[in-house]
Protein backbone atom coordinates (compact mmCIF):
# COMPACT_ATOMS: atom_id res chain seq x y z
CA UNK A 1 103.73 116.25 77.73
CA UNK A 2 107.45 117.01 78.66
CA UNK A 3 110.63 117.90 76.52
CA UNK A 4 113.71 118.72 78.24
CA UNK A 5 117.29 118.31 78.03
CA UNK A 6 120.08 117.37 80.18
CA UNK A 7 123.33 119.87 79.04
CA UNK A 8 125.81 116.88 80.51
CA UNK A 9 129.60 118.49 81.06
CA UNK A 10 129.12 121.42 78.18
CA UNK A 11 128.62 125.59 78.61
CA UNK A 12 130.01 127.69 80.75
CA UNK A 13 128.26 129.79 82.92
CA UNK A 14 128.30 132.58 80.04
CA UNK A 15 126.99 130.33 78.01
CA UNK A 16 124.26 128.47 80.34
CA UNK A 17 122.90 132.58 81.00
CA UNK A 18 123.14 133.19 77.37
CA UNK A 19 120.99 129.65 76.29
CA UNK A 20 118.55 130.27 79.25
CA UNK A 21 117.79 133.59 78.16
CA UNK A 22 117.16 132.70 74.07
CA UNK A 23 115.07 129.82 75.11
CA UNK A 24 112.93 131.72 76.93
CA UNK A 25 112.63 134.43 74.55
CA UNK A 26 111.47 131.64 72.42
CA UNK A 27 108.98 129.91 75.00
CA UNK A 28 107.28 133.47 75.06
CA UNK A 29 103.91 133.25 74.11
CA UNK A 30 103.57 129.52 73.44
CA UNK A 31 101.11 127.26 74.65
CA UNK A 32 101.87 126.47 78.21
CA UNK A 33 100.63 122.56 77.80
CA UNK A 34 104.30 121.34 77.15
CA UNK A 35 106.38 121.31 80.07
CA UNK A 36 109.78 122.32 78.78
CA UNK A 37 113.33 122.09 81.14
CA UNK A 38 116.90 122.07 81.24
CA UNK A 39 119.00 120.83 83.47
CA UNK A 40 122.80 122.31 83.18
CA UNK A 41 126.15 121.56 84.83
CA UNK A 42 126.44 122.24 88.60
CA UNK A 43 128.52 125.42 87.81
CA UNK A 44 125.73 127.00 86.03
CA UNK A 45 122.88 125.78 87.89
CA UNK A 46 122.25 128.34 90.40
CA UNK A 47 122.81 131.62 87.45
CA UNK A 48 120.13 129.36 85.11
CA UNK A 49 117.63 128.89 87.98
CA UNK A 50 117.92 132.87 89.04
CA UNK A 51 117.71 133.71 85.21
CA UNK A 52 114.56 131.04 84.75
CA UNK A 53 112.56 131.87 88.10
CA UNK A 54 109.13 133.03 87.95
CA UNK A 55 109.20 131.43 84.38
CA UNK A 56 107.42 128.42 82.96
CA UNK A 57 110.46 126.59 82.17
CA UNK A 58 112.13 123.85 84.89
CA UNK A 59 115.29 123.71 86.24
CA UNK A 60 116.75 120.49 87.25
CA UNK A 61 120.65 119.27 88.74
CA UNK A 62 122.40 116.38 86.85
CA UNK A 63 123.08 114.11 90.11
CA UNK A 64 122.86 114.30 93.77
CA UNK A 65 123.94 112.56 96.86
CA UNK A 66 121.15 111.01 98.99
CA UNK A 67 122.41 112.49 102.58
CA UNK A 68 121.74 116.41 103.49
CA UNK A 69 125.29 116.61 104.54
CA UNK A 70 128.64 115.30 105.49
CA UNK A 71 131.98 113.85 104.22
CA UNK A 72 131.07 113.29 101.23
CA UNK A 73 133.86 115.23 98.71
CA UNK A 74 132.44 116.98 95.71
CA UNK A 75 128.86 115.06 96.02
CA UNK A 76 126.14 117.95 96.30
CA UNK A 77 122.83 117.22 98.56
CA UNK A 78 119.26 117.79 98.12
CA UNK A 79 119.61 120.73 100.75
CA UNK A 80 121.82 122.36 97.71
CA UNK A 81 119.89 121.83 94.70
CA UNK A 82 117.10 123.02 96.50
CA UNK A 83 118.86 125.99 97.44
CA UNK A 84 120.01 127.04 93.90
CA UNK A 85 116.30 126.89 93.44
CA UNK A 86 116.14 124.15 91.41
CA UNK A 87 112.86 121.62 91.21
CA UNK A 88 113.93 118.94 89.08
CA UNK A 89 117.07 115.91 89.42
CA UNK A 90 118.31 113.52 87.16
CA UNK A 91 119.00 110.06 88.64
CA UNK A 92 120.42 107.38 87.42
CA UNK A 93 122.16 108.20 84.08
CA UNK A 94 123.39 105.60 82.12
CA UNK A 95 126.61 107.55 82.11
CA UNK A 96 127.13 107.36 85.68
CA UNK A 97 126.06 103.94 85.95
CA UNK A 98 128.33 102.91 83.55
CA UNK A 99 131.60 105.21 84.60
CA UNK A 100 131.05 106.37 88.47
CA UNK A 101 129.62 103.32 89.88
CA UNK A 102 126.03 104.04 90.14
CA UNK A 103 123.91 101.04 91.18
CA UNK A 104 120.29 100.70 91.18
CA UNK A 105 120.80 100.46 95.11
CA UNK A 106 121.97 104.13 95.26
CA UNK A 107 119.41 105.58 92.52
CA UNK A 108 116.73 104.16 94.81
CA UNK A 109 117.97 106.41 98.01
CA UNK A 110 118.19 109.00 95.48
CA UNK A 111 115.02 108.83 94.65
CA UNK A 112 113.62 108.75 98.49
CA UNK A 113 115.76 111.50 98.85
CA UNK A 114 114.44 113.76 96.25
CA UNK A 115 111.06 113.39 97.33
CA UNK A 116 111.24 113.77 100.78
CA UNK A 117 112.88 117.15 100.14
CA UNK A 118 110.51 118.18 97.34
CA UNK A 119 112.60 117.47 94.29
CA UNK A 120 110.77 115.96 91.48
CA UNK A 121 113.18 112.76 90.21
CA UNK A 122 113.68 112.16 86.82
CA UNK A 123 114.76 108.52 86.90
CA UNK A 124 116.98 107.15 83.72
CA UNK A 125 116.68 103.40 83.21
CA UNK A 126 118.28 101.54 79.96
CA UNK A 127 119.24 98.10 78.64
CA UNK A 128 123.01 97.83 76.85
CA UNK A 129 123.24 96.86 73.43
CA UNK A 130 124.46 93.05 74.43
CA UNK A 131 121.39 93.15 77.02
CA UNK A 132 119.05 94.03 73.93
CA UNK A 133 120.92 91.59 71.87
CA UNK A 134 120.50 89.19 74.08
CA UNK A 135 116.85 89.00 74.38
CA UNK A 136 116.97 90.29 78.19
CA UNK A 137 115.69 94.37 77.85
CA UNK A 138 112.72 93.83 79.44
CA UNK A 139 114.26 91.62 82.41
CA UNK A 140 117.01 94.70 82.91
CA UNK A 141 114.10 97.46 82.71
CA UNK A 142 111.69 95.84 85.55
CA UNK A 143 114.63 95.32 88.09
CA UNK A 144 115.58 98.95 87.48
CA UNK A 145 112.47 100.04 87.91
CA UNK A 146 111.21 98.50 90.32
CA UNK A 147 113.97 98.63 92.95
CA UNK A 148 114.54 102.61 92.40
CA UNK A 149 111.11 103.25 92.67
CA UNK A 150 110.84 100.70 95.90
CA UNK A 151 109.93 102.36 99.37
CA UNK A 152 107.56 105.52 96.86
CA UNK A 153 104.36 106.06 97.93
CA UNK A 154 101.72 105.18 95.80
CA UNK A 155 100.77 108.68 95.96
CA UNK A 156 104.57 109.90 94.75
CA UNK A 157 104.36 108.57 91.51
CA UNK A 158 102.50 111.17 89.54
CA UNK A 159 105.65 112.87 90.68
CA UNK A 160 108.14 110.65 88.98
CA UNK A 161 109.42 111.18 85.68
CA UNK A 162 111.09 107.82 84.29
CA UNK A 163 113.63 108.32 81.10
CA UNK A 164 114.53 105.11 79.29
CA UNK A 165 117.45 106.05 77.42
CA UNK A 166 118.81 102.59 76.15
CA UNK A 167 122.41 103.27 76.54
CA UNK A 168 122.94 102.03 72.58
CA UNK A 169 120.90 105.16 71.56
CA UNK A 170 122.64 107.96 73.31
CA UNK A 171 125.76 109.76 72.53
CA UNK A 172 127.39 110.48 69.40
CA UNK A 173 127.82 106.80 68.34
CA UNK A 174 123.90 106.12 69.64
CA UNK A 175 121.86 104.06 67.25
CA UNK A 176 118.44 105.89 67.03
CA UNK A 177 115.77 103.60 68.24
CA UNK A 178 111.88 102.62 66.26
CA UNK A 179 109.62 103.91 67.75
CA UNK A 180 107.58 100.97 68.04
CA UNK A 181 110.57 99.56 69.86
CA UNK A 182 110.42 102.71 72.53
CA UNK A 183 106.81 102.43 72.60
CA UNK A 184 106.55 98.73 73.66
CA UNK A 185 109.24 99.23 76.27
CA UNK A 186 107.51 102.50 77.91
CA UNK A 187 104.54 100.09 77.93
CA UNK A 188 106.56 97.44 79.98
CA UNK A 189 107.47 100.05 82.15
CA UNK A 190 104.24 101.42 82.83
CA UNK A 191 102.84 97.52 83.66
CA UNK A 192 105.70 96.99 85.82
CA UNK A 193 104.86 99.78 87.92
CA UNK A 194 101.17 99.77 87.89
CA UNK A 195 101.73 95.87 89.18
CA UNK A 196 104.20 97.20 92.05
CA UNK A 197 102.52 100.78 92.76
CA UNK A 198 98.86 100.42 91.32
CA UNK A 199 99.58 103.06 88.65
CA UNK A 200 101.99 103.88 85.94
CA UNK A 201 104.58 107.01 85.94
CA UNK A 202 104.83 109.76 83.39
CA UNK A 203 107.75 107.56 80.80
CA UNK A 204 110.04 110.00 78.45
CA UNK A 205 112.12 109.03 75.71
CA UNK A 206 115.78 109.74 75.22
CA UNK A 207 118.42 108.70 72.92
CA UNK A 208 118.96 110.32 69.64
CA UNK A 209 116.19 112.71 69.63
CA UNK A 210 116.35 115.01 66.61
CA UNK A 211 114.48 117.36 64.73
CA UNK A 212 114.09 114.59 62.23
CA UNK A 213 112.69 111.84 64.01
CA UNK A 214 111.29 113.67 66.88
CA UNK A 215 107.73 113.59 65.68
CA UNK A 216 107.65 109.92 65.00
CA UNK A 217 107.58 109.50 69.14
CA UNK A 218 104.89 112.09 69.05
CA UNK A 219 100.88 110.28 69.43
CA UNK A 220 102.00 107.42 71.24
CA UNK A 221 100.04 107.23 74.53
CA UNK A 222 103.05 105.03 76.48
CA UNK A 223 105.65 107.86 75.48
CA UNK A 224 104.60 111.37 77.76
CA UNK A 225 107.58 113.06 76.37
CA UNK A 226 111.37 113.76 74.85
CA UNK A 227 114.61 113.83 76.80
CA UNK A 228 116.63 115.73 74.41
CA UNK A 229 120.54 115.32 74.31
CA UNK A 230 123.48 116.90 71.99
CA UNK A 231 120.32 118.13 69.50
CA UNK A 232 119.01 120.07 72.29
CA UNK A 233 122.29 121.89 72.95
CA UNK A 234 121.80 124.91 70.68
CA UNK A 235 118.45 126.45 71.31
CA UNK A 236 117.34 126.72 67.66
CA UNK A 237 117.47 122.83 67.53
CA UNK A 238 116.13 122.53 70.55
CA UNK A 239 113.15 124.19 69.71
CA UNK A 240 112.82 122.62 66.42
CA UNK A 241 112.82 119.09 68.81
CA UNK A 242 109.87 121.13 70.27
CA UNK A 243 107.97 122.26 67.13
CA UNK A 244 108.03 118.86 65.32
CA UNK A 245 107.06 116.77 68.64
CA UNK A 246 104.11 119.33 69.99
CA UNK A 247 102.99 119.66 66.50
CA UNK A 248 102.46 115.67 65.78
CA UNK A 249 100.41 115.71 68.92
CA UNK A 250 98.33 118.45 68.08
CA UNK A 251 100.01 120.83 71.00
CA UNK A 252 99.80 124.03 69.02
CA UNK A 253 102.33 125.39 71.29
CA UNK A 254 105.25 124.11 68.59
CA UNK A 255 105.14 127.09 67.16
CA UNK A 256 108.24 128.82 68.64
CA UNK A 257 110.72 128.38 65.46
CA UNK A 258 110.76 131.71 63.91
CA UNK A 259 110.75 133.36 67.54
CA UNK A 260 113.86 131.31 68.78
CA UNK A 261 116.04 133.38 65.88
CA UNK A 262 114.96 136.76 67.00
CA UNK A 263 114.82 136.13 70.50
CA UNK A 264 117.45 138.42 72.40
């Protein structure tokens, strides 16, 4: 199971040390079957990943550009995330498909990218609320599935993490989703790849994840974890996200709550 969270343009680097260091004051001594991670702002990316090394928590970078190198202003490469010591990268966000252009074209050679330099992609895909209004969800998830994850290896896709983050469901305005709803999508996602790629990738859930409803996700073969937003940004929340999901499947590593307050 994963749970992580993506900080979007929040914390300075202060701040990013300060969170980094709580959260894994409050990891400390829990059961190591969750894979928890964070992935901060570029600015803080390289202090997190210094501050995190040698722990069990994952660092990951919010974007990245598919060449090593060149004239490409304020992009950052593979070569760079890599060398901040990072192991994880978000692709695909329905933020920057919606504002910077992103196109399921360039979160493919994202994706190529990543791999072929070791980076483990974590691939966001999500209908709009018109799409899911309109009947056509499940027509928008298999194209974007299927053409970032075209030209993988059958033998990369263990290494794939796929977020579907429906972009009604995220942000302060999101709409939080059933989880029947998430559960038979994740399921169309794992057919659509197990038809292309003879096996299905590891499927997280993001888009209004709380302490509240965070459990209700929990048990559900299809979903293999939580991508946190805004709830995740204070690391007492955060680890309540953690406690309530790893305790409704049985993980009895949620059990960092009390730790996370006294954690230095």
């Amino acid at each position: 199971m994963w749970v992580g969270t993506s900080w979007k343009m929040n914390k300075t680097i202060a701040e990013a040390e300060r969170y980094t260091r709580d959260l894994l004051g409050a990891l400390d001594g829990r059961d190591a079957r969750t894979t928890i991670f964070v992935i901060p702002p570029f600015t803080a990316l390289a202090a997190v990943c210094r501050i995190a090394a040698g722990s069990r928590l994952k660092i990951g970078a919010q974007n990245m550009h598919w060449e090593d190198a060149g004239a490409y202003t304020g992009e950052i490469s593979p070569l760079m995330i890599r060398d901040c010591g990072a192991q994880l990268v978000e692709l695909g966000h329905f933020e920057r498909r919606t504002y910077f252009a992103e196109t399921d074209i360039t979160v493919n050679r994202k994706v190529l990218a990543a791999l072929a330099h070791g980076l483990q992609p974590l691939v966001c895909i999500g209908e709009t609320e018109q799409e899911r209004d309109l009947g056509v969800a499940a027509d928008v998830l298999t194209r974007q599935v299927t053409v970032a994850l075209a030209g993988v290896d059958r033998e990369r896709i263990p290494e794939v993490l796929v977020a579907y983050e429906p972009g009604w469901a995220i942000g302060a305005a999101g709409t939080e989703a059933d989880p029947d709803y998430v559960a038979e999508m994740h399921a169309l996602i794992g057919r659509v790849v197990t038809r292309t790629h003879g096996l299905p990738p590891q499927v997280l859930y993001g888009g209004s994840v709380n302490p509240r409803n965070a459990a209700g996700f929990a048990g559900r073969p299809e979903i293999a974890g939580l991508f946190v937003g805004r709830a995740a940004w204070e690391v007492d929340s955060f680890v309540e996200v953690i406690d309530a999901f790893c305790g409704a499947t049985g993980d009895p590593g949620g059990s960092a709550r009390t730790r996370s307050r006294s954690a230095p």
